[in-house]
PDB file of N, CA and C in Angstrom:
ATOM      1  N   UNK A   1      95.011 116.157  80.487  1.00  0.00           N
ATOM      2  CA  UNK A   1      94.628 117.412  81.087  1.00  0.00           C
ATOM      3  C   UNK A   1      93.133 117.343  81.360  1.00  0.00           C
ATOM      4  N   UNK A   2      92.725 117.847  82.500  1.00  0.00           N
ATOM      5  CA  UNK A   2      91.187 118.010  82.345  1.00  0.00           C
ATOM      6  C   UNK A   2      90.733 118.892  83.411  1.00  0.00           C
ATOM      7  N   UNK A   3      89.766 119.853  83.253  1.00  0.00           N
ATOM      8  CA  UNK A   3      89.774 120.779  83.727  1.00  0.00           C
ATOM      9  C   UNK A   3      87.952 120.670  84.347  1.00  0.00           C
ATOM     10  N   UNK A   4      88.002 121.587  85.169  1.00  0.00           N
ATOM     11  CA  UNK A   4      86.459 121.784  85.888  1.00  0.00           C
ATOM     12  C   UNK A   4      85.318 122.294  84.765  1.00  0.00           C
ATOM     13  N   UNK A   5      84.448 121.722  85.258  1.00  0.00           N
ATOM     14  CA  UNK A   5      83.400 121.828  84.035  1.00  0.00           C
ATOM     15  C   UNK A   5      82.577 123.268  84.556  1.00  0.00           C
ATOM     16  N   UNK A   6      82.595 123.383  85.705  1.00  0.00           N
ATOM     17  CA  UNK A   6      82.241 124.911  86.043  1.00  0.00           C
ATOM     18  C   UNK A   6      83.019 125.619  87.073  1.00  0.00           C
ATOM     19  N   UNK A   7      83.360 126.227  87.349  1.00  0.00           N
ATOM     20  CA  UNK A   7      83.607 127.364  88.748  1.00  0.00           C
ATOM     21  C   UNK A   7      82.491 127.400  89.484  1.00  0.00           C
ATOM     22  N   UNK A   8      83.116 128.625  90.734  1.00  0.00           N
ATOM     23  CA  UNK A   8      82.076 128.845  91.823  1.00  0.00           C
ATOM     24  C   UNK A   8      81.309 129.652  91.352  1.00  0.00           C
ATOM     25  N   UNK A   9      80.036 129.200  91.600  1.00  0.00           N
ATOM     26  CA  UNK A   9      78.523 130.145  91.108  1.00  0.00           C
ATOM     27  C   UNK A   9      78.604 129.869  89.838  1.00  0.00           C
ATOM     28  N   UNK A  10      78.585 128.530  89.025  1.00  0.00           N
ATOM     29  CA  UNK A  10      78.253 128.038  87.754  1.00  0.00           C
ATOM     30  C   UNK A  10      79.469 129.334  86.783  1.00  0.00           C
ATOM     31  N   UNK A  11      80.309 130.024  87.236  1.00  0.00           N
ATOM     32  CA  UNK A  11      81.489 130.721  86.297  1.00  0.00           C
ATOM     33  C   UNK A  11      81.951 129.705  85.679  1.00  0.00           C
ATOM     34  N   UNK A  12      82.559 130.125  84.527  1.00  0.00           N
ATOM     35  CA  UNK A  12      83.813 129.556  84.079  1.00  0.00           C
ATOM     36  C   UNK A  12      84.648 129.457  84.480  1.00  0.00           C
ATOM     37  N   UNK A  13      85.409 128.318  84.943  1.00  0.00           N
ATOM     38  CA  UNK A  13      86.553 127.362  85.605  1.00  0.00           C
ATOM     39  C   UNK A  13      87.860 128.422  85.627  1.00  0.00           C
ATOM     40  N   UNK A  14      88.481 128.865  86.816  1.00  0.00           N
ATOM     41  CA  UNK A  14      89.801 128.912  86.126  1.00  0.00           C
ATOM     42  C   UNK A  14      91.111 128.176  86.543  1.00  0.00           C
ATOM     43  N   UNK A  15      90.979 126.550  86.763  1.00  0.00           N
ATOM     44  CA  UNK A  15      91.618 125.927  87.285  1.00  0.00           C
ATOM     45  C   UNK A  15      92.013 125.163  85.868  1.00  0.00           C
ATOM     46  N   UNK A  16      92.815 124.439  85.455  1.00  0.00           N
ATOM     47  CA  UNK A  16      93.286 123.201  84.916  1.00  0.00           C
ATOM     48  C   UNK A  16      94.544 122.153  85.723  1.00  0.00           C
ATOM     49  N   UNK A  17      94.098 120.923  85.509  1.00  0.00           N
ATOM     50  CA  UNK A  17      94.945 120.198  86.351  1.00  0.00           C
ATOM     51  C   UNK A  17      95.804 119.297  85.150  1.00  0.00           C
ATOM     52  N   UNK A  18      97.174 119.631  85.403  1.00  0.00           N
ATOM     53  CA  UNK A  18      97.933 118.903  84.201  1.00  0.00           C
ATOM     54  C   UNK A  18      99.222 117.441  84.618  1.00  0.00           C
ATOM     55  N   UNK A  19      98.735 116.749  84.314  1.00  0.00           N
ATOM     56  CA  UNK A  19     100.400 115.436  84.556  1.00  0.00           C
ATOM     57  C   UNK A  19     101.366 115.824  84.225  1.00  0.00           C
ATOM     58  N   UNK A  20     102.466 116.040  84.983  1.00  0.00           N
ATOM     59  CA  UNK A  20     104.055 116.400  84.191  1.00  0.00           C
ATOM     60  C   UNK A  20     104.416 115.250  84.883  1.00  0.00           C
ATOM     61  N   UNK A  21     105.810 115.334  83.864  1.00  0.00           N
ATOM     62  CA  UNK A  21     107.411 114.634  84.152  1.00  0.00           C
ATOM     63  C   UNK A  21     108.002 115.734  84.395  1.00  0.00           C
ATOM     64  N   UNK A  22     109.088 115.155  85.326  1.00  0.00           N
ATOM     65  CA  UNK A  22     110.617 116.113  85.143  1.00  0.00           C
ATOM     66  C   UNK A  22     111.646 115.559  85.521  1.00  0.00           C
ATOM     67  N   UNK A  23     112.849 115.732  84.903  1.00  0.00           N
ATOM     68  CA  UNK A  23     113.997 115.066  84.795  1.00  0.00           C
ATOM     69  C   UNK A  23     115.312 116.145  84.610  1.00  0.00           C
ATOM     70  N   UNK A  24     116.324 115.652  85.128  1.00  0.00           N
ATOM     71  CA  UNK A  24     117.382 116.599  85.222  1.00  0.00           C
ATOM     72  C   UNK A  24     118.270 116.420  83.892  1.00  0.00           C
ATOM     73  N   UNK A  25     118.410 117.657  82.824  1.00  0.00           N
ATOM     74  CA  UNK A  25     119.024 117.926  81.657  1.00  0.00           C
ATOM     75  C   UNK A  25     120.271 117.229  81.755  1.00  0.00           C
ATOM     76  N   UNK A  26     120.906 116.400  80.698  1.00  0.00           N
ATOM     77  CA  UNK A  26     121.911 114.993  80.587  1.00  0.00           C
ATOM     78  C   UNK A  26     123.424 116.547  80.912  1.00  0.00           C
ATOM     79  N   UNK A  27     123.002 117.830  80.604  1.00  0.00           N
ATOM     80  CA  UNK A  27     124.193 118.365  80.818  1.00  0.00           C
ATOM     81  C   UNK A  27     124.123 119.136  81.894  1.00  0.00           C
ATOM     82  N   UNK A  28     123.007 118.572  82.902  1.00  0.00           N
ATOM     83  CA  UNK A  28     123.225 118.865  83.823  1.00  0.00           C
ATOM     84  C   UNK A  28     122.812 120.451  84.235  1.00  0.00           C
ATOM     85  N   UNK A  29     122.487 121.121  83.051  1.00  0.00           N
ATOM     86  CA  UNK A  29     122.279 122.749  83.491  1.00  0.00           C
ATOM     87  C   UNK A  29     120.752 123.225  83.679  1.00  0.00           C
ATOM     88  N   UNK A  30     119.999 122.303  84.059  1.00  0.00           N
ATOM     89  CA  UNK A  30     118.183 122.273  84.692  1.00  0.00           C
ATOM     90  C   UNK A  30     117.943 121.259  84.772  1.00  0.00           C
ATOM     91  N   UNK A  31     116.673 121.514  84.741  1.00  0.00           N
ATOM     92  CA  UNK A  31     115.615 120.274  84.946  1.00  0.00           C
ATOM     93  C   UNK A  31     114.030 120.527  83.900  1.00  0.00           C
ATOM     94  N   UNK A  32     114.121 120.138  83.161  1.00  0.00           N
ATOM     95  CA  UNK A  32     113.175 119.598  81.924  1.00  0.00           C
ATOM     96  C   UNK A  32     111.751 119.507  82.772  1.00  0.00           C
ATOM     97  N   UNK A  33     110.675 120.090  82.148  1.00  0.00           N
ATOM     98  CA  UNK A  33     109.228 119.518  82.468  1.00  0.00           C
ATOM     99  C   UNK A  33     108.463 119.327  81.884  1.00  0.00           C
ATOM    100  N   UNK A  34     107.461 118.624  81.451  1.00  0.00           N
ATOM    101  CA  UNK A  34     107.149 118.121  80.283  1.00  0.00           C
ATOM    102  C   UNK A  34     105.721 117.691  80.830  1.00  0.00           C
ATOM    103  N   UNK A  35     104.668 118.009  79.468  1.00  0.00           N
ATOM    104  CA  UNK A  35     103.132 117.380  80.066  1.00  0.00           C
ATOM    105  C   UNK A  35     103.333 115.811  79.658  1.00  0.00           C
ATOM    106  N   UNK A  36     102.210 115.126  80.085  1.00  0.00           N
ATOM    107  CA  UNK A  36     102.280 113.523  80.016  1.00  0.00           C
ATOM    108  C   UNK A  36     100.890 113.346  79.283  1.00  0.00           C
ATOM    109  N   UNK A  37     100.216 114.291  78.635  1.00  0.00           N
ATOM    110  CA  UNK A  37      98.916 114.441  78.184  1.00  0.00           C
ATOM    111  C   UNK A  37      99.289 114.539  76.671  1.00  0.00           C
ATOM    112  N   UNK A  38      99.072 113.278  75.713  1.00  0.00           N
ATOM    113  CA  UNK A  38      99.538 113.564  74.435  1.00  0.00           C
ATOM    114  C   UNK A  38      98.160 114.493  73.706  1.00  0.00           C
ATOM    115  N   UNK A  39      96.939 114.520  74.020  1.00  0.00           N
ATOM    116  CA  UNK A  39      95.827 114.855  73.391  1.00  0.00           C
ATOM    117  C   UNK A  39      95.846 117.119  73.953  1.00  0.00           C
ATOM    118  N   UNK A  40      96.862 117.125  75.067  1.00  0.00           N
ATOM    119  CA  UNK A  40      96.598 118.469  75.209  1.00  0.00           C
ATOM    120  C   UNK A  40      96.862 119.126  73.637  1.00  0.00           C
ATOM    121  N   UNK A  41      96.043 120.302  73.551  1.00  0.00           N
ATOM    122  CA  UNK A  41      96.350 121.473  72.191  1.00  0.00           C
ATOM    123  C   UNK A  41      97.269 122.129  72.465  1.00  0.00           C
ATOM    124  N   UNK A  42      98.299 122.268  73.432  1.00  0.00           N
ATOM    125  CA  UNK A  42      99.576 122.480  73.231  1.00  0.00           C
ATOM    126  C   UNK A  42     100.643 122.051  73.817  1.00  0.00           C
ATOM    127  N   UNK A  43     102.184 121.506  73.028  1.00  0.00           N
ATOM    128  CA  UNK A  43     102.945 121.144  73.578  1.00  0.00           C
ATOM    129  C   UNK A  43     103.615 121.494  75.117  1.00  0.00           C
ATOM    130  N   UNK A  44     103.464 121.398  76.017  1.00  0.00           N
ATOM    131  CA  UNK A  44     103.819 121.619  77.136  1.00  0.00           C
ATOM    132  C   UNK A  44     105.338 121.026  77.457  1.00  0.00           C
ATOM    133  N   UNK A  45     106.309 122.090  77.126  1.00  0.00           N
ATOM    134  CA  UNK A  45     107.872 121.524  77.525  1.00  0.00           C
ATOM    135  C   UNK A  45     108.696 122.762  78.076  1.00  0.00           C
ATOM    136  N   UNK A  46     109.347 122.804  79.100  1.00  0.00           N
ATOM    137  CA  UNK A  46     109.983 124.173  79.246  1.00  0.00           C
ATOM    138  C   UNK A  46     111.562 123.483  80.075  1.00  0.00           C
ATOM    139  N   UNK A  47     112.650 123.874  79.895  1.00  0.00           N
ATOM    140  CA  UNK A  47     113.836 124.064  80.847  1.00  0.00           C
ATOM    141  C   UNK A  47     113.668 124.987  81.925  1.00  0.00           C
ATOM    142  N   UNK A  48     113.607 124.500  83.154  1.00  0.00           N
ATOM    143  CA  UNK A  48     114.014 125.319  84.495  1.00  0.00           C
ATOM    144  C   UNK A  48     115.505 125.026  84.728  1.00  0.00           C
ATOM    145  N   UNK A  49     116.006 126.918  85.377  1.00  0.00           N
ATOM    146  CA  UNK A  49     117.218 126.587  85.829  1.00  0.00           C
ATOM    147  C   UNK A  49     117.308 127.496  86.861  1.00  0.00           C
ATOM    148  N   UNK A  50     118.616 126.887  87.471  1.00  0.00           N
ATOM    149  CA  UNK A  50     118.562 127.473  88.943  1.00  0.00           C
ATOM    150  C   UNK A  50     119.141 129.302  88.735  1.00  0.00           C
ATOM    151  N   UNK A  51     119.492 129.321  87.771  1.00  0.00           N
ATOM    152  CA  UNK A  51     120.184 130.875  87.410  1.00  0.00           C
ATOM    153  C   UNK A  51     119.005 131.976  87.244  1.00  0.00           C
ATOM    154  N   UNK A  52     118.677 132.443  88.190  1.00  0.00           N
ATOM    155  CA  UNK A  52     117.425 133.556  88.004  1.00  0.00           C
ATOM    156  C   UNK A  52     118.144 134.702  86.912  1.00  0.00           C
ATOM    157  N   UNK A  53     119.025 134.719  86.745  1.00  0.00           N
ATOM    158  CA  UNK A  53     119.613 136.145  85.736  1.00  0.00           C
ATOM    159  C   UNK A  53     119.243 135.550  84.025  1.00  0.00           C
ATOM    160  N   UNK A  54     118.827 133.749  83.931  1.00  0.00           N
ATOM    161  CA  UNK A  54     118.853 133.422  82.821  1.00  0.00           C
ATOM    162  C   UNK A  54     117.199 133.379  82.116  1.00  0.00           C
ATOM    163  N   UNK A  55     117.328 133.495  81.088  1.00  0.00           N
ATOM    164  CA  UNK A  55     115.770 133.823  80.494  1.00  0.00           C
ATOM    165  C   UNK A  55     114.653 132.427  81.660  1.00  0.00           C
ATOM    166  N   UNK A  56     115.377 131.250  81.273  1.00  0.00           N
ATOM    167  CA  UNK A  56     114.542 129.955  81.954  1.00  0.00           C
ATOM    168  C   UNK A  56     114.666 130.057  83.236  1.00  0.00           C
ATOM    169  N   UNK A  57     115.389 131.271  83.661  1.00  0.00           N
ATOM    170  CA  UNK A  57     115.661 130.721  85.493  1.00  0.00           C
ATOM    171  C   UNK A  57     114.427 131.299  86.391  1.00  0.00           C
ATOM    172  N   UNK A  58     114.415 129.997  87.233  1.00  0.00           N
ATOM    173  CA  UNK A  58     113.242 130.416  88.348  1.00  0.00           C
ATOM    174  C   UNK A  58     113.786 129.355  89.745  1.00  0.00           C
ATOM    175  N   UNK A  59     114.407 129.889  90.348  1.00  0.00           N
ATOM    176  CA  UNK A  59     115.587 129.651  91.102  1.00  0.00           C
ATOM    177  C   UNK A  59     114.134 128.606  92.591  1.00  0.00           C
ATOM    178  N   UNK A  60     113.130 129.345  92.402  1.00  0.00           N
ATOM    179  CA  UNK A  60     112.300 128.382  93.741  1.00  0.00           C
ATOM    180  C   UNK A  60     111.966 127.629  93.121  1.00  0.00           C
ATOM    181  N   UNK A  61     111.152 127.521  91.757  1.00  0.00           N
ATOM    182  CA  UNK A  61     110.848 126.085  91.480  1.00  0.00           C
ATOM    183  C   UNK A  61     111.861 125.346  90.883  1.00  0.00           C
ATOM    184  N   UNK A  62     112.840 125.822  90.646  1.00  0.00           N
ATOM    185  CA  UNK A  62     114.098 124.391  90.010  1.00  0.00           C
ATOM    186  C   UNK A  62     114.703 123.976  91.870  1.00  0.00           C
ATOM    187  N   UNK A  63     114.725 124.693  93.149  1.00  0.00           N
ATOM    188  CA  UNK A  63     114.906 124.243  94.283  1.00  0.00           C
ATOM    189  C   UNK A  63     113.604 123.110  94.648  1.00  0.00           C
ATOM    190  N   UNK A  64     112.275 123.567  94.128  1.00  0.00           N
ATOM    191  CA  UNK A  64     111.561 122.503  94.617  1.00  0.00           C
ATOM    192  C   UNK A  64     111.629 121.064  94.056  1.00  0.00           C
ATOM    193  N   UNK A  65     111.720 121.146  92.671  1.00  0.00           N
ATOM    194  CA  UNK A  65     112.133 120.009  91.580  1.00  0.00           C
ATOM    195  C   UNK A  65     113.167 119.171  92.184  1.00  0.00           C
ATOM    196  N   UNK A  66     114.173 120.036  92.131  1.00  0.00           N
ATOM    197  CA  UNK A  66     115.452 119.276  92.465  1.00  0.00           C
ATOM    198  C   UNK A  66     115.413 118.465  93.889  1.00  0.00           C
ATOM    199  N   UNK A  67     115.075 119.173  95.123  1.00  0.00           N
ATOM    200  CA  UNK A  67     114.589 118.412  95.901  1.00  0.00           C
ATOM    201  C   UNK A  67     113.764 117.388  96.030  1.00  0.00           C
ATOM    202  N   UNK A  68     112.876 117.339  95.210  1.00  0.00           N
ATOM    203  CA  UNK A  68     112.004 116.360  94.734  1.00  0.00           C
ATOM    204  C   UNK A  68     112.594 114.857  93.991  1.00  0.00           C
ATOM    205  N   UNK A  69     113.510 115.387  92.624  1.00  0.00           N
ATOM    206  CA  UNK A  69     114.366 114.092  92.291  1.00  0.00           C
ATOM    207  C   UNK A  69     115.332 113.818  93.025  1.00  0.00           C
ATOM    208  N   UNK A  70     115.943 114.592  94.187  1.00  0.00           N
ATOM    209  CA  UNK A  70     117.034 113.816  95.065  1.00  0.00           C
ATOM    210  C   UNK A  70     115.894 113.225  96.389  1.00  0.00           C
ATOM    211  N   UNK A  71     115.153 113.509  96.951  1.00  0.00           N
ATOM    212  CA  UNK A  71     114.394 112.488  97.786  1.00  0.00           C
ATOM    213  C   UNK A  71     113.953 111.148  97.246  1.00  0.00           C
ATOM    214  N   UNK A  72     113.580 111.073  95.431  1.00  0.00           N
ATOM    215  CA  UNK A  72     113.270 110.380  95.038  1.00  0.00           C
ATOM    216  C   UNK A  72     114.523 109.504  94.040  1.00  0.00           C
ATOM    217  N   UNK A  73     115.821 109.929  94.834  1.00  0.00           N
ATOM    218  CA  UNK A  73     116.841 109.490  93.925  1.00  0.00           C
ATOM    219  C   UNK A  73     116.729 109.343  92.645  1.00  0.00           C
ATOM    220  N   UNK A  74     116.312 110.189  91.694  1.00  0.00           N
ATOM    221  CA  UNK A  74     116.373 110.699  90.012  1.00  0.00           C
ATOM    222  C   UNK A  74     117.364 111.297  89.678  1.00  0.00           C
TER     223      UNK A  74
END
């Protein structure tokens, strides 16, 4: 993870830029995302799913994901 050492007009930053993985759940019901930064101060892991009625669902970004591992055959 590493983030801007200042903002605009010497502010404090409010950008961070983070490495993920993501991979489609072995049962098939999301897609897993995960930081690739072992030194971040917090674990970064969440399930996306395409079911917006479900606590994890966020139906545009599990469409962008998923499109993403089928262009990239994952």
């Amino acid at each position: 993870m590493r983030t801007s050492k200042t903002g605009k007009g010497g502010k404090k930053p409010k950008s961070v830029y983070l490495e993920i993985s993501f991979w489609r759940a072995a049962s098939g019901s999301g897609i897993f995302v995960t930081t690739n930064d072992r030194t971040a101060p917090h674990k970064f892991n969440v399930l996306v799913r395409s079911d917006g009625s479900k606590q994890s669902g966020h139906p545009a970004l599990w469409k962008q994901l998923d499109r993403y591992l089928r262009a990239n055959e994952a």
